[in-house]
PDB file of N, CA and C in Angstrom:
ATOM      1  N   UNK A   1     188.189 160.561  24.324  1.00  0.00           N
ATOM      2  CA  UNK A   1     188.339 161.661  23.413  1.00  0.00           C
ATOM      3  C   UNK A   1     189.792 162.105  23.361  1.00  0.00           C
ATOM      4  N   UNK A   2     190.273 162.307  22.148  1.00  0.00           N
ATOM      5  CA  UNK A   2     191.782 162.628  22.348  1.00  0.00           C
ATOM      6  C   UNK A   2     191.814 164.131  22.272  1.00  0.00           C
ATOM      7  N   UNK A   3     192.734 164.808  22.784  1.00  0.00           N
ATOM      8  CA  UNK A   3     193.033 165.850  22.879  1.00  0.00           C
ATOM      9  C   UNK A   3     193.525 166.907  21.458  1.00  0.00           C
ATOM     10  N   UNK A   4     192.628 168.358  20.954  1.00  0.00           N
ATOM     11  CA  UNK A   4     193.260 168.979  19.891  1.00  0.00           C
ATOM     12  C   UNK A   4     194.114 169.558  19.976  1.00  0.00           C
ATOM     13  N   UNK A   5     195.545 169.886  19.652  1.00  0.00           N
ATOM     14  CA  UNK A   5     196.166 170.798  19.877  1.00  0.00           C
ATOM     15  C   UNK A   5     196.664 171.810  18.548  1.00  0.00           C
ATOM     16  N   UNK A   6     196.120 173.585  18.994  1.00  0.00           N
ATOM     17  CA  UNK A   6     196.779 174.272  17.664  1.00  0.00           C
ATOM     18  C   UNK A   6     197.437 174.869  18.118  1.00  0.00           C
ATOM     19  N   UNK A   7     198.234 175.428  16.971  1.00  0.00           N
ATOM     20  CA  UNK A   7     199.026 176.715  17.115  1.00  0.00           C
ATOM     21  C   UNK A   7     199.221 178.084  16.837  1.00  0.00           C
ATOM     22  N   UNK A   8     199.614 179.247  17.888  1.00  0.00           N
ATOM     23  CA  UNK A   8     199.264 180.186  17.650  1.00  0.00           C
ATOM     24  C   UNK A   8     200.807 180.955  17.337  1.00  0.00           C
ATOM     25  N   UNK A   9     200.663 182.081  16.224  1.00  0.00           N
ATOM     26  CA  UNK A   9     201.879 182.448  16.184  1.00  0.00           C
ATOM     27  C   UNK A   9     201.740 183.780  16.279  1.00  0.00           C
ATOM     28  N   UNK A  10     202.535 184.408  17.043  1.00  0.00           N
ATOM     29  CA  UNK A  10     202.697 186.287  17.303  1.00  0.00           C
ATOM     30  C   UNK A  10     204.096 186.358  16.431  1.00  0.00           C
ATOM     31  N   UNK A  11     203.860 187.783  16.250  1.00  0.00           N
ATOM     32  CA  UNK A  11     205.153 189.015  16.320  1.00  0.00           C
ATOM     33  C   UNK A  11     206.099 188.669  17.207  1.00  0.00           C
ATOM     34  N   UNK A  12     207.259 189.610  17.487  1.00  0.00           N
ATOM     35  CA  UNK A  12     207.830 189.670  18.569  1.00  0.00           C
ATOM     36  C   UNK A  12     207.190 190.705  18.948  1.00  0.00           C
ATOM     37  N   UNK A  13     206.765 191.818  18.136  1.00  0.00           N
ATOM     38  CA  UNK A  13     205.708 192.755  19.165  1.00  0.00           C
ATOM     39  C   UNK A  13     204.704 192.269  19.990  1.00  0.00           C
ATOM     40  N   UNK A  14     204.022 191.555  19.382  1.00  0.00           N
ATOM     41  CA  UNK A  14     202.589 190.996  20.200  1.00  0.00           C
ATOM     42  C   UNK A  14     203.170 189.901  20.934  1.00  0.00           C
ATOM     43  N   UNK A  15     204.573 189.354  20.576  1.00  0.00           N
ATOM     44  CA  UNK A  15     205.014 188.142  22.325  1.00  0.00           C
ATOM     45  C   UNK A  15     204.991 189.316  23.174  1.00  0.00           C
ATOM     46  N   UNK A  16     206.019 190.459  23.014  1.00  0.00           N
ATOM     47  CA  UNK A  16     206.542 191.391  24.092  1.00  0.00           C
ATOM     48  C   UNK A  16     205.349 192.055  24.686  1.00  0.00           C
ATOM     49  N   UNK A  17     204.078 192.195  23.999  1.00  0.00           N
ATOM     50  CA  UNK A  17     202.784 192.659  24.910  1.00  0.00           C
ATOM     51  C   UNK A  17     201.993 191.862  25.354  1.00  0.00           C
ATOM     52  N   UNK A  18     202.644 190.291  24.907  1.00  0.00           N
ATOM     53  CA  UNK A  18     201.278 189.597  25.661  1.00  0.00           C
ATOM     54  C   UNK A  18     202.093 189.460  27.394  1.00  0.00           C
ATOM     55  N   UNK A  19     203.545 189.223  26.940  1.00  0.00           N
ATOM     56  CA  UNK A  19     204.274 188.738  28.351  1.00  0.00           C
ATOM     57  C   UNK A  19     204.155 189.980  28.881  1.00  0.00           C
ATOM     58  N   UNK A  20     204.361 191.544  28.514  1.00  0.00           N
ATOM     59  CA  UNK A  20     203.910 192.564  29.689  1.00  0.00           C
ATOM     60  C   UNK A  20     202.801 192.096  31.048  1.00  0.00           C
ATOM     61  N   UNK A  21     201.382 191.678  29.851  1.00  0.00           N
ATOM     62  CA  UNK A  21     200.290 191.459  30.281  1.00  0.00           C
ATOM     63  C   UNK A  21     199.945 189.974  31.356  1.00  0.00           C
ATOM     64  N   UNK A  22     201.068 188.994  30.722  1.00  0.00           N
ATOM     65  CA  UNK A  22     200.786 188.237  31.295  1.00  0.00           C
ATOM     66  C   UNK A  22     201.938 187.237  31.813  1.00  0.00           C
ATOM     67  N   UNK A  23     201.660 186.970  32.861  1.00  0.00           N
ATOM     68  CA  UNK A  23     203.018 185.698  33.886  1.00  0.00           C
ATOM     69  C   UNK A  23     203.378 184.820  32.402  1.00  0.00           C
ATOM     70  N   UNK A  24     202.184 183.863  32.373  1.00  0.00           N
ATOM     71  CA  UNK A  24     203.055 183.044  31.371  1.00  0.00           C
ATOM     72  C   UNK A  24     201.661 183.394  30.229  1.00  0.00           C
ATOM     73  N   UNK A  25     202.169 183.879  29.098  1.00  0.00           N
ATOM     74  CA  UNK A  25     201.879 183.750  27.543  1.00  0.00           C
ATOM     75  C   UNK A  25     200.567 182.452  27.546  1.00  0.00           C
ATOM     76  N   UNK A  26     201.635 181.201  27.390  1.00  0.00           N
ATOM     77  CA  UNK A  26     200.824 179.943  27.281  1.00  0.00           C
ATOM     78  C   UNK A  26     199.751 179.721  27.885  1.00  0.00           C
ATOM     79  N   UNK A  27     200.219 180.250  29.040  1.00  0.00           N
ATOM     80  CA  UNK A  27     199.020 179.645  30.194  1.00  0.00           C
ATOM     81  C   UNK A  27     197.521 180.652  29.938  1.00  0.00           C
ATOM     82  N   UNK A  28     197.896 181.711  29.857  1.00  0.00           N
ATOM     83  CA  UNK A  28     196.699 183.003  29.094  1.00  0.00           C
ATOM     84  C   UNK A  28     195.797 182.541  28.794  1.00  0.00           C
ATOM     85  N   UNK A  29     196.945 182.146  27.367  1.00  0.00           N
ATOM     86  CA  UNK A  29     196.345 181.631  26.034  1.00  0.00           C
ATOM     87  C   UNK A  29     195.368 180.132  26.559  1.00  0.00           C
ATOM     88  N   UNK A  30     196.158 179.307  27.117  1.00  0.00           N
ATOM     89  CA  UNK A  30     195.065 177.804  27.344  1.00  0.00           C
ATOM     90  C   UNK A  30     193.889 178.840  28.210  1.00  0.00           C
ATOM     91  N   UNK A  31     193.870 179.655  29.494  1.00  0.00           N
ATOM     92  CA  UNK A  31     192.721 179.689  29.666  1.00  0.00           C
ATOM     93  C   UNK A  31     191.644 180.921  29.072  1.00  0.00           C
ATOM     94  N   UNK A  32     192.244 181.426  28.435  1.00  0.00           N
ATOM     95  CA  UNK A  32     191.387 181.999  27.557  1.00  0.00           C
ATOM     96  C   UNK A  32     190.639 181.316  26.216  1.00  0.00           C
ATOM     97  N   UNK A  33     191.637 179.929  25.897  1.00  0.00           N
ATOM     98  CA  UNK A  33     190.103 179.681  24.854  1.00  0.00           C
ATOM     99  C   UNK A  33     189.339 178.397  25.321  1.00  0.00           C
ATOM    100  N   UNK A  34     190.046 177.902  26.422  1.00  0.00           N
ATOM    101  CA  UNK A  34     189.086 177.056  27.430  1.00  0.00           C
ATOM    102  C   UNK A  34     187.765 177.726  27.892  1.00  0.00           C
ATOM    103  N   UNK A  35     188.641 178.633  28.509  1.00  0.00           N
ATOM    104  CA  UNK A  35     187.211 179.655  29.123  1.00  0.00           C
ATOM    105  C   UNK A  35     186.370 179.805  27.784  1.00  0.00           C
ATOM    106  N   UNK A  36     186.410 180.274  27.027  1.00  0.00           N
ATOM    107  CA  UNK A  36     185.755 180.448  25.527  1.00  0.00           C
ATOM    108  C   UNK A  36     184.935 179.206  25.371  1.00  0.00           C
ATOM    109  N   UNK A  37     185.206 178.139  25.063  1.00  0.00           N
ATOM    110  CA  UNK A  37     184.841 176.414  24.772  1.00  0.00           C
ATOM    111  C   UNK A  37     184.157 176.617  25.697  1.00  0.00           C
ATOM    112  N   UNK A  38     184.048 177.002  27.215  1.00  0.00           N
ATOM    113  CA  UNK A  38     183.312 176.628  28.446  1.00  0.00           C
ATOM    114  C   UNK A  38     181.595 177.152  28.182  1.00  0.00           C
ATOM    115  N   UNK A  39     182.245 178.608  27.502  1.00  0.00           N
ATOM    116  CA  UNK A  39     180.815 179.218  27.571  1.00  0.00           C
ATOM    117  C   UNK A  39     180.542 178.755  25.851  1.00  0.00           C
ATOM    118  N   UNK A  40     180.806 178.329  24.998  1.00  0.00           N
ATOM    119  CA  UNK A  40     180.086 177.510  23.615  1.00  0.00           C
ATOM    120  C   UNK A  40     179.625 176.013  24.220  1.00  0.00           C
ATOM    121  N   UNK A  41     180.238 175.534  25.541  1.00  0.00           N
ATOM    122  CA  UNK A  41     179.413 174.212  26.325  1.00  0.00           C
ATOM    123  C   UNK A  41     178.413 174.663  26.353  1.00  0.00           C
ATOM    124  N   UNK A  42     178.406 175.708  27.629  1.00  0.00           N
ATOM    125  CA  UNK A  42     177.390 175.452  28.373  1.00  0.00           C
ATOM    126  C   UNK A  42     175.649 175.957  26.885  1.00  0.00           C
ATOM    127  N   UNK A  43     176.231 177.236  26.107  1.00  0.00           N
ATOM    128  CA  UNK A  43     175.578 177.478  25.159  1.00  0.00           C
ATOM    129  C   UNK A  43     174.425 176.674  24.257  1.00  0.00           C
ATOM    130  N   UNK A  44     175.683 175.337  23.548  1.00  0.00           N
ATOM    131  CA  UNK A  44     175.070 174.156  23.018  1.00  0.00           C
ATOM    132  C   UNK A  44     174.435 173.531  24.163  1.00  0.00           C
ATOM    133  N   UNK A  45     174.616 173.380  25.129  1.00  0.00           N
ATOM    134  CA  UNK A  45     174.096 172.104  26.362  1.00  0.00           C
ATOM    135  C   UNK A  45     172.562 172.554  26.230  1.00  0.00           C
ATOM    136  N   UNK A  46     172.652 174.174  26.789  1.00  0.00           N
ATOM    137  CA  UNK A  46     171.089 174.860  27.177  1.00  0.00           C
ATOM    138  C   UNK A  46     170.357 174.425  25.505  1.00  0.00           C
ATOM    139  N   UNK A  47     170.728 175.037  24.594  1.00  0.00           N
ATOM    140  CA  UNK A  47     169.938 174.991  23.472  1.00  0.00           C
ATOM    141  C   UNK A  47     169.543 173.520  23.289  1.00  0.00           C
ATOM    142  N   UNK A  48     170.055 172.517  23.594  1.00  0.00           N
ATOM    143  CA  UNK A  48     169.951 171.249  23.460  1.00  0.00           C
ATOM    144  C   UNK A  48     168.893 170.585  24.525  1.00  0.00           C
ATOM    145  N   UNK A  49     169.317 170.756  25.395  1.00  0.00           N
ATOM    146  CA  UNK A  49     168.480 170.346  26.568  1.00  0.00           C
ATOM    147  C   UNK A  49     167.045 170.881  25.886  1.00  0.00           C
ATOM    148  N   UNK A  50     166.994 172.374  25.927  1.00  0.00           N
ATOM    149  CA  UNK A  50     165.565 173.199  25.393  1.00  0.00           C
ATOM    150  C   UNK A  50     164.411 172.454  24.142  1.00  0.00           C
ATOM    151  N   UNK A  51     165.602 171.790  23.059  1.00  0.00           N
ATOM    152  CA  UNK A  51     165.126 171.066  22.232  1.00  0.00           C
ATOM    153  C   UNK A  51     164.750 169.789  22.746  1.00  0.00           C
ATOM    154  N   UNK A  52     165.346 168.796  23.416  1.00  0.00           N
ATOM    155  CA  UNK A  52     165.018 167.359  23.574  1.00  0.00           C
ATOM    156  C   UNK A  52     163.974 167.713  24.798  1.00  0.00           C
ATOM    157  N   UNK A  53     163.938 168.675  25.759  1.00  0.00           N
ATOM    158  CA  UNK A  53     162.735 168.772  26.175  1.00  0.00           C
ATOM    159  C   UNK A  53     161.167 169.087  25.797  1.00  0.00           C
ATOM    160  N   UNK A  54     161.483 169.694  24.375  1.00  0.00           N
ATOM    161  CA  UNK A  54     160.493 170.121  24.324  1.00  0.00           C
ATOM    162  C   UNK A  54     159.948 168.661  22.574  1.00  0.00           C
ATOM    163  N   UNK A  55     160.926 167.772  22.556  1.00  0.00           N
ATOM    164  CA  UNK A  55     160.897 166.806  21.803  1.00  0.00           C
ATOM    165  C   UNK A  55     159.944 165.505  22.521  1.00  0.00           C
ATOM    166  N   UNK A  56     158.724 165.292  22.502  1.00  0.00           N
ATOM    167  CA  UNK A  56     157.954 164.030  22.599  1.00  0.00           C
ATOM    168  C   UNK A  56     158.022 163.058  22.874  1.00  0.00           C
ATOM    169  N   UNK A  57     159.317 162.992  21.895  1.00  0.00           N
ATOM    170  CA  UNK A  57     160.039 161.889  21.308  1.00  0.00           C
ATOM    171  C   UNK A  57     161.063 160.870  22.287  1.00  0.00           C
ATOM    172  N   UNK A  58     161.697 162.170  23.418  1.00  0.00           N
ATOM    173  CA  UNK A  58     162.907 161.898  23.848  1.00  0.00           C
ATOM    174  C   UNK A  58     162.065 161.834  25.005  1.00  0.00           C
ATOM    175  N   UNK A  59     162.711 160.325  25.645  1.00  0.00           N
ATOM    176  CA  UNK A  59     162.047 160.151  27.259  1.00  0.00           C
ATOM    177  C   UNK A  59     163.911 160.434  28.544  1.00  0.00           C
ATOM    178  N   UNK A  60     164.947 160.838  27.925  1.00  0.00           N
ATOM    179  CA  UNK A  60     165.391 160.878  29.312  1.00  0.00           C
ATOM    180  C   UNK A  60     167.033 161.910  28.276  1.00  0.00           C
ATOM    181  N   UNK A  61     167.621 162.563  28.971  1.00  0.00           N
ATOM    182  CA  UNK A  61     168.222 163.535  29.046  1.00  0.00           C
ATOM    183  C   UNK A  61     169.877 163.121  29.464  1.00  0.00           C
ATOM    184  N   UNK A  62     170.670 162.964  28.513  1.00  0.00           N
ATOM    185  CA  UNK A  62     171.912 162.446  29.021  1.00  0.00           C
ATOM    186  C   UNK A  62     172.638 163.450  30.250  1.00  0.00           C
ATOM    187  N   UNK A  63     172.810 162.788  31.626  1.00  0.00           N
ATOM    188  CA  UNK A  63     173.507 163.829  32.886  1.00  0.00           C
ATOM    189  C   UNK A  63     175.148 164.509  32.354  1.00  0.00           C
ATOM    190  N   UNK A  64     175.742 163.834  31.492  1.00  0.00           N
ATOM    191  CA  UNK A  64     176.899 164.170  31.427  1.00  0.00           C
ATOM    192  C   UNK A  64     176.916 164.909  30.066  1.00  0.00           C
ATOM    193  N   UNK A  65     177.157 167.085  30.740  1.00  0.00           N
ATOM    194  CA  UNK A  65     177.376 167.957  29.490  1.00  0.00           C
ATOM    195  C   UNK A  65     178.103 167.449  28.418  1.00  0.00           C
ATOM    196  N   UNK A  66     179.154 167.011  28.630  1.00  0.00           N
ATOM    197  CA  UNK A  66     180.189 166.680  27.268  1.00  0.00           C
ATOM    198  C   UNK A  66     179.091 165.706  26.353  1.00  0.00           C
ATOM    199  N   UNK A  67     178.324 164.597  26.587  1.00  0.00           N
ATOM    200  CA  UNK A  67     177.515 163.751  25.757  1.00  0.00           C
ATOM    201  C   UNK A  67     176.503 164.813  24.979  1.00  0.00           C
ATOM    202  N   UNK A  68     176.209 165.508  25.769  1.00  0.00           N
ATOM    203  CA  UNK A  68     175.091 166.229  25.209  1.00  0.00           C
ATOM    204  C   UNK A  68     175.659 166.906  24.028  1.00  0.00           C
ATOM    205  N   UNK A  69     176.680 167.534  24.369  1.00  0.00           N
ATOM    206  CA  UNK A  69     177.265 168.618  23.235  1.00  0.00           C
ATOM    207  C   UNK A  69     177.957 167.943  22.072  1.00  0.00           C
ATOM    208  N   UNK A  70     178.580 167.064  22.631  1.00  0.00           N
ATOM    209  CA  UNK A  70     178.823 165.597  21.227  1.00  0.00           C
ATOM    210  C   UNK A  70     177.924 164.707  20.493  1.00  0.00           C
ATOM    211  N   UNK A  71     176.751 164.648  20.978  1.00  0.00           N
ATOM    212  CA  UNK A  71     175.591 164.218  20.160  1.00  0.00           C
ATOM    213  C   UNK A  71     174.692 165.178  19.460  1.00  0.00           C
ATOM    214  N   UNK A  72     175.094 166.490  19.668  1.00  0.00           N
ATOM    215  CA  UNK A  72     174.053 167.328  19.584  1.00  0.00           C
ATOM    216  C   UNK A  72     174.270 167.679  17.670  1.00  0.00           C
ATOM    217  N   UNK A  73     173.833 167.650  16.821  1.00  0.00           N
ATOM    218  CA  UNK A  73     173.298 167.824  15.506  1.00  0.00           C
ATOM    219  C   UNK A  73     173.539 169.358  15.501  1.00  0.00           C
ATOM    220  N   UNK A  74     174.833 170.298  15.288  1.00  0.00           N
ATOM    221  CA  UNK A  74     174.910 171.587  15.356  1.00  0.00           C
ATOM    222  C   UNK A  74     176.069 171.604  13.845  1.00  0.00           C
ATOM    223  N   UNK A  75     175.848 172.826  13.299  1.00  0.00           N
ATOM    224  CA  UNK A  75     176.898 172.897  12.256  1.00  0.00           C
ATOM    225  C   UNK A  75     177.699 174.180  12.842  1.00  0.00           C
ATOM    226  N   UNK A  76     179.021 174.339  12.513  1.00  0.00           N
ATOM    227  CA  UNK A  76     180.111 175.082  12.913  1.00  0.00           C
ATOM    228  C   UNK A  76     179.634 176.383  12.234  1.00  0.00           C
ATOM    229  N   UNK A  77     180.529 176.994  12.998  1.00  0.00           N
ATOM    230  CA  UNK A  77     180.794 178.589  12.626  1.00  0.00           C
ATOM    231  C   UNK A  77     180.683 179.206  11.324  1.00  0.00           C
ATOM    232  N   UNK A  78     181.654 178.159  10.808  1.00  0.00           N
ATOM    233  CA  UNK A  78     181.601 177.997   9.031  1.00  0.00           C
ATOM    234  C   UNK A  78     180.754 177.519   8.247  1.00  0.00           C
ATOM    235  N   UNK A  79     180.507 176.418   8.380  1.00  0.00           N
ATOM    236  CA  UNK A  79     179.290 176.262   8.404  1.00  0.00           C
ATOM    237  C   UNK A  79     178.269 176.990   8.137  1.00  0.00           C
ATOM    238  N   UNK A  80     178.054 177.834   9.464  1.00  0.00           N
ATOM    239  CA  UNK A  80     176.557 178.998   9.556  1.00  0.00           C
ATOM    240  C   UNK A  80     177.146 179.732   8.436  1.00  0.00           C
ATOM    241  N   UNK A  81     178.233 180.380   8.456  1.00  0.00           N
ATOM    242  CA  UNK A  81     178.378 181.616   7.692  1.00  0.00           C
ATOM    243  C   UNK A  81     178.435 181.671   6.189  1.00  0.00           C
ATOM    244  N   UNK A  82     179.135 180.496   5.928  1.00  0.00           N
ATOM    245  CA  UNK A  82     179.179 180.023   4.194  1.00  0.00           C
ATOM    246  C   UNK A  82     177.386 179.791   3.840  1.00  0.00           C
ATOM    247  N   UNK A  83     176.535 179.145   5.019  1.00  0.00           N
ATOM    248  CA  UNK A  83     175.357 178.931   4.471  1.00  0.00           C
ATOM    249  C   UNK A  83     174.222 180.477   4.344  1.00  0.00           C
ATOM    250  N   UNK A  84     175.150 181.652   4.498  1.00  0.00           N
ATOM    251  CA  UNK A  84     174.937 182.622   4.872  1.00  0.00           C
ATOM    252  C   UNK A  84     175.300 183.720   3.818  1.00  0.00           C
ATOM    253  N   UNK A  85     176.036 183.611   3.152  1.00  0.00           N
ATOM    254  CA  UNK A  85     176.940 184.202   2.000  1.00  0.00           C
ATOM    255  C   UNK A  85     176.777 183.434   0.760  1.00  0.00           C
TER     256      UNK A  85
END
């Protein structure tokens, strides 16, 4: 899997309050939307697991979270919300 990388752009107000708040800016920032991704894993994993268990169909349960959440048949954020509006 290759790696996404975006970008985020502040103020100089909002650099000068994130560095108050924090040692390094960057580093925050990576674990704050890691941490974020961690809990939309584990989220999709449970809902998934819940489904192929309770699917007939399916005789065995891939061990490795990342497979699960990459095979899993989910539409995005946008997705939900455009189908919503």
């Amino acid at each position: 899997m290759a790696d996404i990388k975006y970008t985020v752009t502040l103020t100089e107000a909002e650099d000068k309050a994130m560095q108050w708040i924090a040692y390094s800016v960057q580093e925050w920032i990576d674990n704050m939307v890691a941490n974020r991704a961690r809990k939309a894993i584990d989220n999709i994993y449970s809902n998934e697991v819940e489904r192929m268990t309770a699917d007939p169909e399916i005789d065995s349960i891939p061990a490795d979270k990342d497979a699960v959440v990459m095979d899993a048949d989910i539409k995005t954020a946008k997705e939900r919300t455009d189908a919503e509006g």
